[in-house]
Protein backbone atom coordinates (compact mmCIF):
# COMPACT_ATOMS: atom_id res chain seq x y z
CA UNK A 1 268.47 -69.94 -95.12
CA UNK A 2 271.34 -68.46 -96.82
CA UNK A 3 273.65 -70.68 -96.82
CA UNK A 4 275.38 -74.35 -97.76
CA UNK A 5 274.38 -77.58 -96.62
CA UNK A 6 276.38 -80.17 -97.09
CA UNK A 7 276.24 -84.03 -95.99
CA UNK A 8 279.49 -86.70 -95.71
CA UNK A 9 279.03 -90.32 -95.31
CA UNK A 10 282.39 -92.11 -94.35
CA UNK A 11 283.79 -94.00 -97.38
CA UNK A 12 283.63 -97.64 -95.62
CA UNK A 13 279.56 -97.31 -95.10
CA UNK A 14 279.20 -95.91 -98.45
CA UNK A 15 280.29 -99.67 -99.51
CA UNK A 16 277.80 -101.66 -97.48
CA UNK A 17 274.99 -98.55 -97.90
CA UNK A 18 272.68 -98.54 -101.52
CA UNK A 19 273.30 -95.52 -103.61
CA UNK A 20 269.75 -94.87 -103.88
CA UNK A 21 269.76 -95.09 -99.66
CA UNK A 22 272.44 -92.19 -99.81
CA UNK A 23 270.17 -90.13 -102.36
CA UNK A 24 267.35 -90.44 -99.89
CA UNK A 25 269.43 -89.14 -97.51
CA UNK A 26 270.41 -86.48 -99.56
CA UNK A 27 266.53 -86.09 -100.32
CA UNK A 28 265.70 -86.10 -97.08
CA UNK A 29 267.63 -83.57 -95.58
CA UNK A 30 267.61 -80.75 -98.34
CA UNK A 31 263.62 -81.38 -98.26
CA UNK A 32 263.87 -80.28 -94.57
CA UNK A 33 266.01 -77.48 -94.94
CA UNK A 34 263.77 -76.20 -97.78
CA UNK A 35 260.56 -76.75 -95.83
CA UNK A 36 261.78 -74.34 -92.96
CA UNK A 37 263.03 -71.92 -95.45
CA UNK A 38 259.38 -71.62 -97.18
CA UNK A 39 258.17 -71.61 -93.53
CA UNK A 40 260.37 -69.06 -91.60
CA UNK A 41 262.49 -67.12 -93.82
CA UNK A 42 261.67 -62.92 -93.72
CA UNK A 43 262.94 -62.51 -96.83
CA UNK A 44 260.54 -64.47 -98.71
CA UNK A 45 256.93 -62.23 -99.10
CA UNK A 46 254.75 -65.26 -98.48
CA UNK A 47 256.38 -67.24 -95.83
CA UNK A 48 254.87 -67.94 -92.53
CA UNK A 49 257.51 -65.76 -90.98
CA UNK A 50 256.55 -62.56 -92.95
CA UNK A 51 252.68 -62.94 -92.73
CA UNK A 52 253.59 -62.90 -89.07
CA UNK A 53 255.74 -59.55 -89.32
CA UNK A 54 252.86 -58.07 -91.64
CA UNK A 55 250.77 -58.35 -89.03
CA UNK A 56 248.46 -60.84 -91.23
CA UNK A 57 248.79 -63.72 -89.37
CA UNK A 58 249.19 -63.74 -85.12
CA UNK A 59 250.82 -66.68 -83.09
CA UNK A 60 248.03 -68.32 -81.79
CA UNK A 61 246.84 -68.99 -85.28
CA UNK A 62 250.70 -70.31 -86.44
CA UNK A 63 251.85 -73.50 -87.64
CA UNK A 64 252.31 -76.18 -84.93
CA UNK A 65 255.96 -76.03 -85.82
CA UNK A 66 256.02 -72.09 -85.45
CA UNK A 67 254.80 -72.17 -82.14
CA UNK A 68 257.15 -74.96 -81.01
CA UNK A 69 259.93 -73.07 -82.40
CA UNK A 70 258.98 -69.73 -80.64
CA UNK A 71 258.08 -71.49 -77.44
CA UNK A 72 261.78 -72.96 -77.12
CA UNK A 73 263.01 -69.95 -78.24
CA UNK A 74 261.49 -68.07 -75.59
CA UNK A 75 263.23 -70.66 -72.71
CA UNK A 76 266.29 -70.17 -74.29
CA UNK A 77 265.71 -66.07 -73.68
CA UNK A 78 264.67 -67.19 -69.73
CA UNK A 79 267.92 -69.29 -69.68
CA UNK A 80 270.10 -67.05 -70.97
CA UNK A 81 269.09 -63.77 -68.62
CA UNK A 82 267.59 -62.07 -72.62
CA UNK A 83 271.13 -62.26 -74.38
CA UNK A 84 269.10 -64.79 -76.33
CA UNK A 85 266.16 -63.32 -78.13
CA UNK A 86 263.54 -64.08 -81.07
CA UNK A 87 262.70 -60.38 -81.40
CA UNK A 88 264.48 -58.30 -83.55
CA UNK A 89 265.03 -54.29 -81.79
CA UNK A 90 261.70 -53.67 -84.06
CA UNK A 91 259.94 -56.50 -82.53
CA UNK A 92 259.14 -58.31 -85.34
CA UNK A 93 259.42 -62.01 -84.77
CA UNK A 94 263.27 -63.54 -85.71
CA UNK A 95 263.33 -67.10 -85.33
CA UNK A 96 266.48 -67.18 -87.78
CA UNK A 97 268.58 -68.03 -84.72
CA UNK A 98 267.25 -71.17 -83.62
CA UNK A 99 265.48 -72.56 -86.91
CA UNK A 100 268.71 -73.35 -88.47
CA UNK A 101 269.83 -75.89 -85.92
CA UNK A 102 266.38 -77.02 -85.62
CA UNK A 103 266.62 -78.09 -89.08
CA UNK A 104 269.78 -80.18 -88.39
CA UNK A 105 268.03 -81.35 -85.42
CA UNK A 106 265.76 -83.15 -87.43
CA UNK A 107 268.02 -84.07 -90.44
CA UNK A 108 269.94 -86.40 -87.55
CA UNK A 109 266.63 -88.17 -86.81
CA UNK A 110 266.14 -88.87 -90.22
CA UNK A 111 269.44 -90.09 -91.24
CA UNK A 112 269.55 -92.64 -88.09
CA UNK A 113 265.99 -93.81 -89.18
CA UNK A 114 267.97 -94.34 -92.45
CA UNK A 115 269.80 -96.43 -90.95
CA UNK A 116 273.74 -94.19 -91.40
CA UNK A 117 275.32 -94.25 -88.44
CA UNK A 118 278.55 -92.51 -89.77
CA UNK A 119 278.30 -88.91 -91.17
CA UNK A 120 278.74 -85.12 -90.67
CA UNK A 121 276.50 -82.91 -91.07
CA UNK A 122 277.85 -79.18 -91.86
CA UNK A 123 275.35 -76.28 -92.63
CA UNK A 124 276.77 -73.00 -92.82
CA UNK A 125 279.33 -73.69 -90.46
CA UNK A 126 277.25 -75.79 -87.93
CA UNK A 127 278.45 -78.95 -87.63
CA UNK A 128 276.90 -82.05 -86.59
CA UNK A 129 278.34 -85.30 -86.75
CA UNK A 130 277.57 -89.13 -85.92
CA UNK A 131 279.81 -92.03 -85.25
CA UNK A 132 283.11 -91.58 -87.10
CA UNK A 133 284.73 -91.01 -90.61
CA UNK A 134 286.64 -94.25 -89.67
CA UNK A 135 284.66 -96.42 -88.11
CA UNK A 136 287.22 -99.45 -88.07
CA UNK A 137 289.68 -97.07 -86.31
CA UNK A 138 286.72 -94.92 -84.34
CA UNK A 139 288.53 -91.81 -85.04
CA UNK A 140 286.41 -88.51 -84.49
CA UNK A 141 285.21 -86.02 -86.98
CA UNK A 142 287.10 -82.95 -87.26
CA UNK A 143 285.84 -79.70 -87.81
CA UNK A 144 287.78 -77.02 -88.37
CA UNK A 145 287.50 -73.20 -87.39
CA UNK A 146 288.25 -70.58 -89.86
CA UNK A 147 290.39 -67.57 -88.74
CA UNK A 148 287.80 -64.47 -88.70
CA UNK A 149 290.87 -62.30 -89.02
CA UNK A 150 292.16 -64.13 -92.41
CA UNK A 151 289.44 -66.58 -94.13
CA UNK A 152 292.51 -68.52 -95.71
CA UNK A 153 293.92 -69.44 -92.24
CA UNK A 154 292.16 -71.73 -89.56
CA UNK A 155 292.56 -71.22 -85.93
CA UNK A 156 292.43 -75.46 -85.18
CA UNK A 157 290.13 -78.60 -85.53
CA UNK A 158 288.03 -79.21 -82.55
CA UNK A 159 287.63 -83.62 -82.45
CA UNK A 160 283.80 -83.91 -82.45
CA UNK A 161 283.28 -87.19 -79.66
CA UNK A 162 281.10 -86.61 -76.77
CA UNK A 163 280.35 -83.09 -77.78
CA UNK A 164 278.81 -84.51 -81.37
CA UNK A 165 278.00 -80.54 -82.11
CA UNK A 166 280.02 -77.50 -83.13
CA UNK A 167 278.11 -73.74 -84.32
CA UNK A 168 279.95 -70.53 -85.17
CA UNK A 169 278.61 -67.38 -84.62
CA UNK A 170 280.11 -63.82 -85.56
CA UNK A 171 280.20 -60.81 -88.28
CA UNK A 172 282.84 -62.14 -90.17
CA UNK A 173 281.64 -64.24 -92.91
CA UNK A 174 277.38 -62.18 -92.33
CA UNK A 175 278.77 -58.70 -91.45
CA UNK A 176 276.92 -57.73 -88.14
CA UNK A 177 274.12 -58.88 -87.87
CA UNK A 178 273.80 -60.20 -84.10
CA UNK A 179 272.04 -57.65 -81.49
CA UNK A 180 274.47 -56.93 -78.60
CA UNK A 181 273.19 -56.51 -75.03
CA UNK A 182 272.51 -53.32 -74.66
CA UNK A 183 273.12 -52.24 -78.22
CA UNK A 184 276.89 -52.25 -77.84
CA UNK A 185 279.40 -53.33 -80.21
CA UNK A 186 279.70 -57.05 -79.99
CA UNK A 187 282.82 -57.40 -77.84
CA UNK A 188 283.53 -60.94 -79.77
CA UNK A 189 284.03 -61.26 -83.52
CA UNK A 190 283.59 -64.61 -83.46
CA UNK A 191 282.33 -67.42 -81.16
CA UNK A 192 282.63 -71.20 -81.29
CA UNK A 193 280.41 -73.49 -79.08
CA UNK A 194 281.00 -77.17 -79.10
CA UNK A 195 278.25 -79.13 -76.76
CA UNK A 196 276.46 -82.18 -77.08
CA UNK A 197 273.68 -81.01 -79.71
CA UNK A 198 273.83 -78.68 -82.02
CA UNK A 199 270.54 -75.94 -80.89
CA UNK A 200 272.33 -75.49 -77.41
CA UNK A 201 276.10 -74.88 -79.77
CA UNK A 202 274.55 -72.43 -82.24
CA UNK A 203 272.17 -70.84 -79.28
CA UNK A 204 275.31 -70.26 -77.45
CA UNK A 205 277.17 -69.15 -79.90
CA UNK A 206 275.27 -66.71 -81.03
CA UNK A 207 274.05 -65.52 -77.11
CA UNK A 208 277.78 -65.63 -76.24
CA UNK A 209 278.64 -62.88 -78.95
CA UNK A 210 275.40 -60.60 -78.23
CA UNK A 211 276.34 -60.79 -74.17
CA UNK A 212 280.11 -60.82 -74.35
CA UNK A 213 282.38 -62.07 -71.68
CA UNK A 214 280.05 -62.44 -69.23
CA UNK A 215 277.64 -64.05 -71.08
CA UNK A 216 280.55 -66.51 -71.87
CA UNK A 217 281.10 -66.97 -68.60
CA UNK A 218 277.34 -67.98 -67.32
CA UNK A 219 277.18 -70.57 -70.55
CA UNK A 220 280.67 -72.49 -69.36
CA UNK A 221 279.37 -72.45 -65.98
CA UNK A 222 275.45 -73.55 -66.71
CA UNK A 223 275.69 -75.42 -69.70
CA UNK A 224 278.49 -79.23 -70.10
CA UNK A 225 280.20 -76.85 -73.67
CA UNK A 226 283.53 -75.64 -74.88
CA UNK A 227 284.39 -72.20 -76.13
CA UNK A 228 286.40 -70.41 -78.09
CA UNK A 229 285.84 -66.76 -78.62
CA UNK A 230 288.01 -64.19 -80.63
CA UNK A 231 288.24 -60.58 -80.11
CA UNK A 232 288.41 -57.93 -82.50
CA UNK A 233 292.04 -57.72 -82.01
CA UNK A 234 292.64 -61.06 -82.88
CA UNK A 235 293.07 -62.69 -78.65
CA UNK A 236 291.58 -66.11 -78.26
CA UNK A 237 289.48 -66.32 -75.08
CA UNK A 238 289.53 -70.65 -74.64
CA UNK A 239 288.08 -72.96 -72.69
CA UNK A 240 290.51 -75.82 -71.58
CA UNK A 241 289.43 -78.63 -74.31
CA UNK A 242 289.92 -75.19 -77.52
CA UNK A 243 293.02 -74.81 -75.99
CA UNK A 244 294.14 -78.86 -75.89
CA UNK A 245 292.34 -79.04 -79.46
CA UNK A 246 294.03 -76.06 -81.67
């Protein structure tokens, strides 16, 4: 997918938790993030993904997981008015913006059949997080927001409780590679979405800087999620819990 995956454990449950338990862990979520990699990544030749772009493959005959994918995909492009979209303006099939959330969707089933409670779950930016680093003290995660402007600076840490999910969306770490509305600039440079799982955060995100301020608007009013958005300029566009949080 591009990108780093990385996996925390809070100290106090890596005392009472088997180091060969944590290495599963470990195991078990880079194995799932390099299964649906091999399965829908364009930019390997002989992936699922690219048979289905070469035309060598259709739908219908897809993976089970391919067609789930696609089929959620394609509510999310119902739900969101098409600011949300699995096509790319070619029309080749880009699942790229759901798969990745998917994938830490299913690495937080596997950890709590592990048995961790307590961890964070960060992959490319997307956070995910259960319990607490602290879990005496019940203390939330913390994830922080890099400044799109400067990539030294961060704009605040958004405390991770009810909403256990945070995604980050933009061209300034990927260059632009989200497909406005209309094919206009993006109005956004960046957009964080914190909700209560992580495919509705990163779905949002990304929707959010494809449809602009509207599109913002529809997903605070439809969806339980906090926002912040940053324009090219450098102005913050909050919701109320950005603003208590940074």
């Amino acid at each position: 997918m591009g990108t780093v995956v990385s996996l925390t454990v809070a100290s106090d449950t890596y005392a009472d938790t088997a180091v060969d338990e944590l290495e599963s862990a470990v195991d078990v979520v880079e194995g799932i993030f390099a299964h649906l990699d091999l399965t829908f990544s364009l930019y390997r030749s002989g992936s699922e993904a690219s048979r289905l772009a070469r035309g060598e493959l259709t739908l219908a005959s897809a993976s089970e997981t391919m067609q789930d994918l696609y089929a959620e995909a394609s509510e999310w492009r119902l739900a969101t008015d098409g600011a949300f979209t699995a096509e790319r303006p070619d029309g080749t099939l880009d699942l790229s913006g759901i798969v990745k959330a998917h994938a830490a969707r299913e690495a937080a089933l596997s950890l709590g059949a592990l048995g961790l409670r307590n961890w964070c779950l960060n992959a490319g930016g997307d956070v995910l997080v259960s319990g607490s680093p602290g879990p005496a003290t019940h203390e939330p995660w913390l994830a922080g927001i890099v400044d799109p402007l400067d990539r030294r600076a961060l704009l605040g840490a958004f405390p991770l409780q009810s909403m256990k999910a945070l995604a980050t969306s933009g061209s300034a770490e990927r260059g632009d590679h989200i497909w406005a509305v209309g094919g206009a600039k993006p109005e956004f440079v960046q957009v964080s979405v914190a909700a209560a799982d992580i495919v509705t955060a990163d779905i949002l995100a990304t929707t959010i800087v494809a449809g602009g301020t509207r599109t913002l608007d529809q997903a605070v009013e439809k969806w339980n999620v906090a926002v912040l958005a940053v324009r090219p300029d450098g102005e913050l566009l909050a919701t109320p819990e950005f603003r208590t949080a940074t």
